[in-house]
PDB file of N, CA and C in Angstrom:
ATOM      1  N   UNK A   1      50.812 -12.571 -15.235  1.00  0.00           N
ATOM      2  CA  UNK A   1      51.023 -13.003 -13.867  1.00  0.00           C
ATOM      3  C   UNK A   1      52.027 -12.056 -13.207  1.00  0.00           C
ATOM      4  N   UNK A   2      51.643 -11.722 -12.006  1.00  0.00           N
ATOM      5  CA  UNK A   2      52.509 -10.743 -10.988  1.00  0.00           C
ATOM      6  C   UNK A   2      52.798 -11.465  -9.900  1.00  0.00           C
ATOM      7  N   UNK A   3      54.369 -10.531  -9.215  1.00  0.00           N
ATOM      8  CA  UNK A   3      54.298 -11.412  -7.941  1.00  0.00           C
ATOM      9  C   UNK A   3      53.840 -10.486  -6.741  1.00  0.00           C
ATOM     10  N   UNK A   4      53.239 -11.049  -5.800  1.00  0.00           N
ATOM     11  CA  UNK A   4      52.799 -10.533  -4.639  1.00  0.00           C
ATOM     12  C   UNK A   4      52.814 -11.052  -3.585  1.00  0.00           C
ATOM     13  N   UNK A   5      53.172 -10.758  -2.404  1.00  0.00           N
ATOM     14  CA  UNK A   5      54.318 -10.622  -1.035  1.00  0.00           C
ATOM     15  C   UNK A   5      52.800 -10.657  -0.139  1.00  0.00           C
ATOM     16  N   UNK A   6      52.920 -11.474   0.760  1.00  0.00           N
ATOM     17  CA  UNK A   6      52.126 -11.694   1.757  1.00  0.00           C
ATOM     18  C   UNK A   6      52.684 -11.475   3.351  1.00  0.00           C
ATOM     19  N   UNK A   7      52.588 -11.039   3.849  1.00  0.00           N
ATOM     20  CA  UNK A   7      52.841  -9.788   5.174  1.00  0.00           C
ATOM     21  C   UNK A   7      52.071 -10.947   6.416  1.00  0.00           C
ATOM     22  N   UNK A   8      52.779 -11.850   7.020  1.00  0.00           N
ATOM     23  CA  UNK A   8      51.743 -12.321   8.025  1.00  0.00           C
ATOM     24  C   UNK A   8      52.866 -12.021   9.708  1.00  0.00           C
ATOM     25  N   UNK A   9      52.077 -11.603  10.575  1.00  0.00           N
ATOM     26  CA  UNK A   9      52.993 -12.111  11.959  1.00  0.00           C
ATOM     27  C   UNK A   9      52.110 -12.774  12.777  1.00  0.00           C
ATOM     28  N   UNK A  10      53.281 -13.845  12.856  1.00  0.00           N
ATOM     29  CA  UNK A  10      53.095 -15.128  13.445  1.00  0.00           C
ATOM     30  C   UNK A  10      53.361 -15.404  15.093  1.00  0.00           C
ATOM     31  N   UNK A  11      53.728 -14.399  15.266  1.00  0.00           N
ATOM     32  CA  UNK A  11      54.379 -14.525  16.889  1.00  0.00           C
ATOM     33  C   UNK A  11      54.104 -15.711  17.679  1.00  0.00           C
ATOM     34  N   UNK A  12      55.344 -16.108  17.739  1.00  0.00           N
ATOM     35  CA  UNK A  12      54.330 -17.648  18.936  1.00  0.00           C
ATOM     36  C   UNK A  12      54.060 -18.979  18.050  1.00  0.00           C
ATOM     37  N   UNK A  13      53.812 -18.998  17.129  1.00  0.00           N
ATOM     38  CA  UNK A  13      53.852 -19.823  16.013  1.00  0.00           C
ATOM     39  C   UNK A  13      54.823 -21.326  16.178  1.00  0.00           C
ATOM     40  N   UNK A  14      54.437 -22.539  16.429  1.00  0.00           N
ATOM     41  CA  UNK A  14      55.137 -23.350  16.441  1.00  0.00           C
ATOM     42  C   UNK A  14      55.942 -23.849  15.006  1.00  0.00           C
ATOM     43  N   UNK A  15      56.880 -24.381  14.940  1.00  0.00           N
ATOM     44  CA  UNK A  15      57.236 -25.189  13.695  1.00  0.00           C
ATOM     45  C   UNK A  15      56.282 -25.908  12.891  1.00  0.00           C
ATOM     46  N   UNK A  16      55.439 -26.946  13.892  1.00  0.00           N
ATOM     47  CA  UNK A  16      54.880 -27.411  12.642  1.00  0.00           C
ATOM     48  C   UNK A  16      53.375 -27.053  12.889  1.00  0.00           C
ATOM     49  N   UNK A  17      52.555 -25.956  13.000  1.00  0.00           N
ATOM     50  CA  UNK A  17      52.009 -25.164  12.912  1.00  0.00           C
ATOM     51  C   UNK A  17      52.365 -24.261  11.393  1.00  0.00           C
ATOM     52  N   UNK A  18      53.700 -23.638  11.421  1.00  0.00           N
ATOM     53  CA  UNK A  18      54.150 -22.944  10.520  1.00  0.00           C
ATOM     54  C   UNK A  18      54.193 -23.712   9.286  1.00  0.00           C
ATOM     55  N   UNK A  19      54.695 -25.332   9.380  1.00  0.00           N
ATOM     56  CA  UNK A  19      54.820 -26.123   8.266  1.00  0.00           C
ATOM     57  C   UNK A  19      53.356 -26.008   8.198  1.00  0.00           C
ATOM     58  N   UNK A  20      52.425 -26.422   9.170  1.00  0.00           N
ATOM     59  CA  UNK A  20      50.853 -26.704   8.344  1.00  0.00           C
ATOM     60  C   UNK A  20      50.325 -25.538   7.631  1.00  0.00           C
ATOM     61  N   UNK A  21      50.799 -24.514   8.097  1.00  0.00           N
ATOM     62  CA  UNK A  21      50.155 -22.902   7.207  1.00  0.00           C
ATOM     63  C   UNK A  21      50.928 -23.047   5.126  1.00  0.00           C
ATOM     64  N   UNK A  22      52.173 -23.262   5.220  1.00  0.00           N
ATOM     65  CA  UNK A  22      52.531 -23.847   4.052  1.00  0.00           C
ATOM     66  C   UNK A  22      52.047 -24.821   3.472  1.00  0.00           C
ATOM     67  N   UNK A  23      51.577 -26.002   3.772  1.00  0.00           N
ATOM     68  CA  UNK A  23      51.290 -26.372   3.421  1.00  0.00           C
ATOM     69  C   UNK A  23      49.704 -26.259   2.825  1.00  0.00           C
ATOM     70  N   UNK A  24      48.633 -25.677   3.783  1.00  0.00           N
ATOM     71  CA  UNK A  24      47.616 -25.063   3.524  1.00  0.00           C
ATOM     72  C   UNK A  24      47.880 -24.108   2.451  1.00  0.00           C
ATOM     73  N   UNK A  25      48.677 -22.598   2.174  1.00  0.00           N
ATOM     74  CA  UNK A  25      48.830 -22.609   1.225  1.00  0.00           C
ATOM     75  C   UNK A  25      49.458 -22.788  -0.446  1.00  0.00           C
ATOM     76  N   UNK A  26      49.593 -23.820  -0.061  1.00  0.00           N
ATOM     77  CA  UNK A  26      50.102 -24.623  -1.096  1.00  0.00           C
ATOM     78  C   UNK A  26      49.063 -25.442  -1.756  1.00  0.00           C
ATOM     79  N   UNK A  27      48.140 -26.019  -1.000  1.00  0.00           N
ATOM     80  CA  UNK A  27      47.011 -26.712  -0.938  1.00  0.00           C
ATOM     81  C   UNK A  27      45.781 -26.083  -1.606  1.00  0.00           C
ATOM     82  N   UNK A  28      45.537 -24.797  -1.526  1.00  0.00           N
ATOM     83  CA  UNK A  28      44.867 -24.328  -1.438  1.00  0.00           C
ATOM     84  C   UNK A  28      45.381 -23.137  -3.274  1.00  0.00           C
ATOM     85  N   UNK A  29      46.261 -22.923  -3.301  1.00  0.00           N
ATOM     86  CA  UNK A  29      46.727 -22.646  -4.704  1.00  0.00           C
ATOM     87  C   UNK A  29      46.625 -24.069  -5.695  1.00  0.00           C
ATOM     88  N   UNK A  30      46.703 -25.070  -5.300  1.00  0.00           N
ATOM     89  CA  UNK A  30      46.459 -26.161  -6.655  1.00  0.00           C
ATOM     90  C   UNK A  30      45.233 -26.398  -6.845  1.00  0.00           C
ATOM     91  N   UNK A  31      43.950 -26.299  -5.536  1.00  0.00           N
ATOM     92  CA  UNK A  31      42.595 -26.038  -5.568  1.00  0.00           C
ATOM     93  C   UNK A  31      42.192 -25.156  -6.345  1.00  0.00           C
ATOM     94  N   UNK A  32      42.889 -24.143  -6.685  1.00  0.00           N
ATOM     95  CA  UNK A  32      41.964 -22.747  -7.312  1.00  0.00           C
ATOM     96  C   UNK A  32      42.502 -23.347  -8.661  1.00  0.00           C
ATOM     97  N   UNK A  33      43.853 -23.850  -8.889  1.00  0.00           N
ATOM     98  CA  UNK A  33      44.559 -24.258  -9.971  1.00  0.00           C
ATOM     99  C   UNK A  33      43.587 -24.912 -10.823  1.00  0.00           C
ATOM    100  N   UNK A  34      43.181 -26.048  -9.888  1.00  0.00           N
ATOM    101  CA  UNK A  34      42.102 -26.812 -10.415  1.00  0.00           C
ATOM    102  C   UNK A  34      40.584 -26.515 -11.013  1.00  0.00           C
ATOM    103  N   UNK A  35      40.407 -25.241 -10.481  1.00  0.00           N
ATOM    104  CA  UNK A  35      39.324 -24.453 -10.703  1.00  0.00           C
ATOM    105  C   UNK A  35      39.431 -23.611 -12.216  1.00  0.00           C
ATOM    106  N   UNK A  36      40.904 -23.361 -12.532  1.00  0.00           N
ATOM    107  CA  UNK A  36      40.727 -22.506 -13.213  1.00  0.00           C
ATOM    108  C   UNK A  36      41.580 -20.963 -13.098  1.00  0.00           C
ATOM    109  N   UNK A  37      41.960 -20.876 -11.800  1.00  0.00           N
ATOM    110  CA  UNK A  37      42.828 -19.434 -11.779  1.00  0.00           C
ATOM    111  C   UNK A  37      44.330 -19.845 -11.183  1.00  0.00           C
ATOM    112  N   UNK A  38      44.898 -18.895 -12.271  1.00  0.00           N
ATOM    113  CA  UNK A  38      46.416 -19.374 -12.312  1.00  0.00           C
ATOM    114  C   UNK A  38      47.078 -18.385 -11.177  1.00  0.00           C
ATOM    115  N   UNK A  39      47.175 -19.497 -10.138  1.00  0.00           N
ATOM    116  CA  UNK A  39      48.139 -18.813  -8.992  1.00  0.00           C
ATOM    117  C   UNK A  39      48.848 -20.470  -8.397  1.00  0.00           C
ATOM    118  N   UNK A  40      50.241 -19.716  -7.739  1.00  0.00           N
ATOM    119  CA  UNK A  40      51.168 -20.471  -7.342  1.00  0.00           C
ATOM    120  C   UNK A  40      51.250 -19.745  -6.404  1.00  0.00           C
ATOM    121  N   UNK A  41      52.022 -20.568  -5.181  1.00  0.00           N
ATOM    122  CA  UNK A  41      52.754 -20.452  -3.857  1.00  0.00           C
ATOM    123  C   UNK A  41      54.065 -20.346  -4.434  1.00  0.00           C
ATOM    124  N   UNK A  42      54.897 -19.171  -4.149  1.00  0.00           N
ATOM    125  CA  UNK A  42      55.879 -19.958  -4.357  1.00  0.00           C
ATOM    126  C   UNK A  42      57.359 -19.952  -3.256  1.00  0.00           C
ATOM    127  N   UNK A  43      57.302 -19.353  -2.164  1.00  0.00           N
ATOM    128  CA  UNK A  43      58.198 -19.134  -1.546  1.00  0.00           C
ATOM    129  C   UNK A  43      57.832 -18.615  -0.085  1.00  0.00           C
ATOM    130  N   UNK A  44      58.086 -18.871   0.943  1.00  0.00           N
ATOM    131  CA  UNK A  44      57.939 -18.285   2.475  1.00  0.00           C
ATOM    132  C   UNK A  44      59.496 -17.508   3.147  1.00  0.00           C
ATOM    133  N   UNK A  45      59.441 -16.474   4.051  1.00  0.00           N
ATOM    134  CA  UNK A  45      60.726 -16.919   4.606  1.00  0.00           C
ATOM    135  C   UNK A  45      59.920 -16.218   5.891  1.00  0.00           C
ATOM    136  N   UNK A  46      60.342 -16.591   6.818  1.00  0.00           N
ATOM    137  CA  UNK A  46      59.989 -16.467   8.340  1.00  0.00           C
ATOM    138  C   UNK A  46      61.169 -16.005   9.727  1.00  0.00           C
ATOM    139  N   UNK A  47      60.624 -15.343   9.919  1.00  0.00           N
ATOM    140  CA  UNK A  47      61.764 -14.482  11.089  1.00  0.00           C
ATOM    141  C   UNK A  47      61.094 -14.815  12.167  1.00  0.00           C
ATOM    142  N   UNK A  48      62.069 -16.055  13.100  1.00  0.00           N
ATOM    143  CA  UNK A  48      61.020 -16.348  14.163  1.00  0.00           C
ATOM    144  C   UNK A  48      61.672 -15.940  15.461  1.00  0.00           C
ATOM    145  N   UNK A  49      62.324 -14.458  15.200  1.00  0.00           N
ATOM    146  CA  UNK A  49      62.416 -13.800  16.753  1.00  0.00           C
ATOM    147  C   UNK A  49      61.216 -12.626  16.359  1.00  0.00           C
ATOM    148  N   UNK A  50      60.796 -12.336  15.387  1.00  0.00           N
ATOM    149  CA  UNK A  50      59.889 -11.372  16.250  1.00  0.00           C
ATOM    150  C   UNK A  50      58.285 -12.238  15.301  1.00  0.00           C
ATOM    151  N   UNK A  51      58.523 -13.320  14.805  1.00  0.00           N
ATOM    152  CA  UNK A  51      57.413 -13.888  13.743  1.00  0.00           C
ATOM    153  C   UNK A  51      56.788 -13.127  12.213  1.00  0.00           C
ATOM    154  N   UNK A  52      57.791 -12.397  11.960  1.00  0.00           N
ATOM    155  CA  UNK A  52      57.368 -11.970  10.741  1.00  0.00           C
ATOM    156  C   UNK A  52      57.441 -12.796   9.859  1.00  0.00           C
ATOM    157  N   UNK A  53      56.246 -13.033   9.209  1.00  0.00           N
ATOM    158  CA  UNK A  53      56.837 -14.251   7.634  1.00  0.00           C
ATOM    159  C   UNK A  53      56.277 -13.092   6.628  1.00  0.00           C
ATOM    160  N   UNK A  54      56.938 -13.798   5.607  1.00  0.00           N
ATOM    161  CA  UNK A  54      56.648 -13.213   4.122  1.00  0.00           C
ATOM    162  C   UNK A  54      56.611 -14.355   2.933  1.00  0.00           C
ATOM    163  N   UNK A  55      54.871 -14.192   2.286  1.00  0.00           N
ATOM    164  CA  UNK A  55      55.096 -14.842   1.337  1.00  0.00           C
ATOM    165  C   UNK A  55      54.643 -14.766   0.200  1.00  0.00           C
ATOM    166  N   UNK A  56      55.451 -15.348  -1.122  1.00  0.00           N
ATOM    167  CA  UNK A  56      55.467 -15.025  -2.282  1.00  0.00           C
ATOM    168  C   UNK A  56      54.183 -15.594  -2.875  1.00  0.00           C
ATOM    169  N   UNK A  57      53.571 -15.524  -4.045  1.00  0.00           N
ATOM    170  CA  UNK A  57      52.936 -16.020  -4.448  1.00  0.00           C
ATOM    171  C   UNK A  57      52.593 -15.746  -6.265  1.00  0.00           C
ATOM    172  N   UNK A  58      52.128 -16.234  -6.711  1.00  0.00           N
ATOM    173  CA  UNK A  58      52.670 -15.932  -8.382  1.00  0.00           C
ATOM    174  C   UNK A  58      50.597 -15.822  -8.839  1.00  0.00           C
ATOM    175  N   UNK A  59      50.168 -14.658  -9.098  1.00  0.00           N
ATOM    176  CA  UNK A  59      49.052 -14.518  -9.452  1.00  0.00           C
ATOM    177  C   UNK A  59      48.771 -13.825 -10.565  1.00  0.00           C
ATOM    178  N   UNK A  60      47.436 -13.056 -10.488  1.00  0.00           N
ATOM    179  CA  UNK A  60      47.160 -12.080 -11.284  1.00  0.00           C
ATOM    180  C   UNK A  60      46.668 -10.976 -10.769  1.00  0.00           C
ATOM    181  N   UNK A  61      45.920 -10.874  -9.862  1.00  0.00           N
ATOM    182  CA  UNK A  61      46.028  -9.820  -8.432  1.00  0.00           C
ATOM    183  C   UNK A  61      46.214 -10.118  -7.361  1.00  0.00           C
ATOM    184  N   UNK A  62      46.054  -8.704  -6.752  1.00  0.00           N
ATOM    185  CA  UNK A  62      46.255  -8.678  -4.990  1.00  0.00           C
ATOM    186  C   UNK A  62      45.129  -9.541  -4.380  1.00  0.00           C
ATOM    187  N   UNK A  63      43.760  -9.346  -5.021  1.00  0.00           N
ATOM    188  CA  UNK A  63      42.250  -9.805  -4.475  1.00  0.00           C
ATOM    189  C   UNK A  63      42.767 -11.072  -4.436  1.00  0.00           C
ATOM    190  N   UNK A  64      42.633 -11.494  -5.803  1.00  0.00           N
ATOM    191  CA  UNK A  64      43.320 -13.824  -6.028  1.00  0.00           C
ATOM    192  C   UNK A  64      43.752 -14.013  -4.319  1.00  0.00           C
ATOM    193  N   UNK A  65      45.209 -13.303  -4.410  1.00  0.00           N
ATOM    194  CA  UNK A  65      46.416 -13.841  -3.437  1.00  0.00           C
ATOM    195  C   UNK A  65      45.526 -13.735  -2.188  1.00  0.00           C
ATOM    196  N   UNK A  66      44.589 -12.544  -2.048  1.00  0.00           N
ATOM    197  CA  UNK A  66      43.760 -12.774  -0.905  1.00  0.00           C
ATOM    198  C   UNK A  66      42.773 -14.053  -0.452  1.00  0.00           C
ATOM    199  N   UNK A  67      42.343 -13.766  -1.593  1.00  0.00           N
ATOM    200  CA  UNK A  67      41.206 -14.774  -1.970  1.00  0.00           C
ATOM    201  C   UNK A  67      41.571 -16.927  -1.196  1.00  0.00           C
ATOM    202  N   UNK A  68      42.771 -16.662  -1.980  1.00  0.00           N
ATOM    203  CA  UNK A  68      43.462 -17.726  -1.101  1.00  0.00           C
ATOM    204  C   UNK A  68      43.896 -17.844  -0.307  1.00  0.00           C
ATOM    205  N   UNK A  69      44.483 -16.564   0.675  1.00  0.00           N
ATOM    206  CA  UNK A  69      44.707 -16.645   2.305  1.00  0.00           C
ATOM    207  C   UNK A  69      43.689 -16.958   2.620  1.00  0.00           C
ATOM    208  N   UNK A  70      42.238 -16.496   2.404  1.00  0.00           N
ATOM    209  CA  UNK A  70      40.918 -16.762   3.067  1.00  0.00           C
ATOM    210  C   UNK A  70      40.663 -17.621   2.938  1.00  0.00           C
ATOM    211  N   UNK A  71      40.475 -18.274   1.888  1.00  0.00           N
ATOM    212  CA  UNK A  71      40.064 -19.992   2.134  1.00  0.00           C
ATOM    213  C   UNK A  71      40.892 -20.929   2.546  1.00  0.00           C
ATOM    214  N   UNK A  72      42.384 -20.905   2.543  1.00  0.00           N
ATOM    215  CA  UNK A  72      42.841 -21.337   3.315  1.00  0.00           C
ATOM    216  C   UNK A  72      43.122 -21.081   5.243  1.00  0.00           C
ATOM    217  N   UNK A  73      42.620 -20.078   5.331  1.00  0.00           N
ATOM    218  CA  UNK A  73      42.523 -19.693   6.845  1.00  0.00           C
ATOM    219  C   UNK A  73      43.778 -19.276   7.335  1.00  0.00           C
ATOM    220  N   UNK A  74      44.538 -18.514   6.539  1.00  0.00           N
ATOM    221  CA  UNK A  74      45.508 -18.016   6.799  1.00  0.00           C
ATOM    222  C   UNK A  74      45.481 -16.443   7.105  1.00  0.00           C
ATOM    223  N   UNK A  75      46.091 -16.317   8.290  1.00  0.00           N
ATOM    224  CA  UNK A  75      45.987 -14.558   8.567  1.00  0.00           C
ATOM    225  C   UNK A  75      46.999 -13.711   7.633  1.00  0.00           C
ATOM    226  N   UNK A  76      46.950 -12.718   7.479  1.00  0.00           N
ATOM    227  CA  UNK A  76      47.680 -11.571   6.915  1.00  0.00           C
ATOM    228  C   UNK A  76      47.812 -10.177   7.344  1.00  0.00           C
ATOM    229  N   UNK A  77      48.288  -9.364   7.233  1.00  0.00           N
ATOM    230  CA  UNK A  77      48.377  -8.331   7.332  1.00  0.00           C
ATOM    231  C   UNK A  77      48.024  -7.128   6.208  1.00  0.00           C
ATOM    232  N   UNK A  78      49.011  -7.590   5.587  1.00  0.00           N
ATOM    233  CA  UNK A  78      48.637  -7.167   3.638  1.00  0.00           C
ATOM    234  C   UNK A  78      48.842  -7.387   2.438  1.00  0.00           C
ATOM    235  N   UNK A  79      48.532  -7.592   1.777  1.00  0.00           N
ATOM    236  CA  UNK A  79      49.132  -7.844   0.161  1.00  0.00           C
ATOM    237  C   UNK A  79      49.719  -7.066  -0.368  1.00  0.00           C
ATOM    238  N   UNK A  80      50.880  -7.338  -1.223  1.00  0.00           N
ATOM    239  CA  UNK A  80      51.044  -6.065  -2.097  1.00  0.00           C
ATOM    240  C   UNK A  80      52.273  -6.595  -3.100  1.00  0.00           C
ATOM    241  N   UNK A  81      51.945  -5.799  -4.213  1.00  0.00           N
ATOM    242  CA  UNK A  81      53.068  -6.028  -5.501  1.00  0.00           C
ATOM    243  C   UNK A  81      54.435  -6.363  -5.074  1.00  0.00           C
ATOM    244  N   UNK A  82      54.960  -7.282  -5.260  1.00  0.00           N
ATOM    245  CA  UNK A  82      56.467  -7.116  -5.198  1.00  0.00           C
ATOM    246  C   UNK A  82      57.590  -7.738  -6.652  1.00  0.00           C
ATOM    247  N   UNK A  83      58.603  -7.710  -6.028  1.00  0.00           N
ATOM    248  CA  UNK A  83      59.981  -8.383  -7.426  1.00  0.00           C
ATOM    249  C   UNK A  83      59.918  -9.208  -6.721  1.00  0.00           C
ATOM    250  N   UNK A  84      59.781 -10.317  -7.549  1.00  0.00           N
ATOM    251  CA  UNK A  84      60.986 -11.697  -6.953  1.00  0.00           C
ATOM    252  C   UNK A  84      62.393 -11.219  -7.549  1.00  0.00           C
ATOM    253  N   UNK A  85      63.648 -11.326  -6.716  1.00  0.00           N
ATOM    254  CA  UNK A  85      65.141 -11.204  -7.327  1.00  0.00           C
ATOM    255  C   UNK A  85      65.836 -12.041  -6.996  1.00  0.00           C
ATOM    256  N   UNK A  86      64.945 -13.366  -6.826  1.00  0.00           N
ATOM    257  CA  UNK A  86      66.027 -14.834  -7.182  1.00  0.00           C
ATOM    258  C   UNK A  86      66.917 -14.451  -8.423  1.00  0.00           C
ATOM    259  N   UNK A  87      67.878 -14.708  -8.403  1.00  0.00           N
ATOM    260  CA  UNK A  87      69.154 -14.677  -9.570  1.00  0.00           C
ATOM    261  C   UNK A  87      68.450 -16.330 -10.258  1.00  0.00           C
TER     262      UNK A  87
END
């Protein structure tokens, strides 16, 4: 399992708009869970003066982490490898 960083801008984006996108993917990682492929949500953080969010996700590729923006209907920008450096 790798972690990989999800790139979305949100501009304009209400609060709970933003809560429903978390929650979608969150929703949508225990679905695949349930299926069979091991991915987690595991972290957002959101900059809401210019709407950049970023989010974590715990997979096995870039495609997966995609795979679940798309069925959850979540936009992106891009995927890509990152560290988590929670202490």
């Amino acid at each position: 399992m790798s972690v990989f960083m999800v790139e979305r801008d949100l501009k304009g984006i209400s609060m709970e708009d933003l809560a429903g996108a978390q929650k979608a993917a969150i929703a949508q990682a225990a679905a695949m869970r349930g299926a069979g492929t091991e991915i987690s949500y595991i972290r957002s953080t959101f900059a809401p003066e210019d709407g950049r969010c970023m989010c974590l996700f715990d997979g096995a590729s870039a495609e997966e982490v995609k795979a679940l923006n798309d069925a959850a209907g979540l936009p992106y920008t891009r995927v890509v490898p990152a560290l988590d450096l929670t202490p």
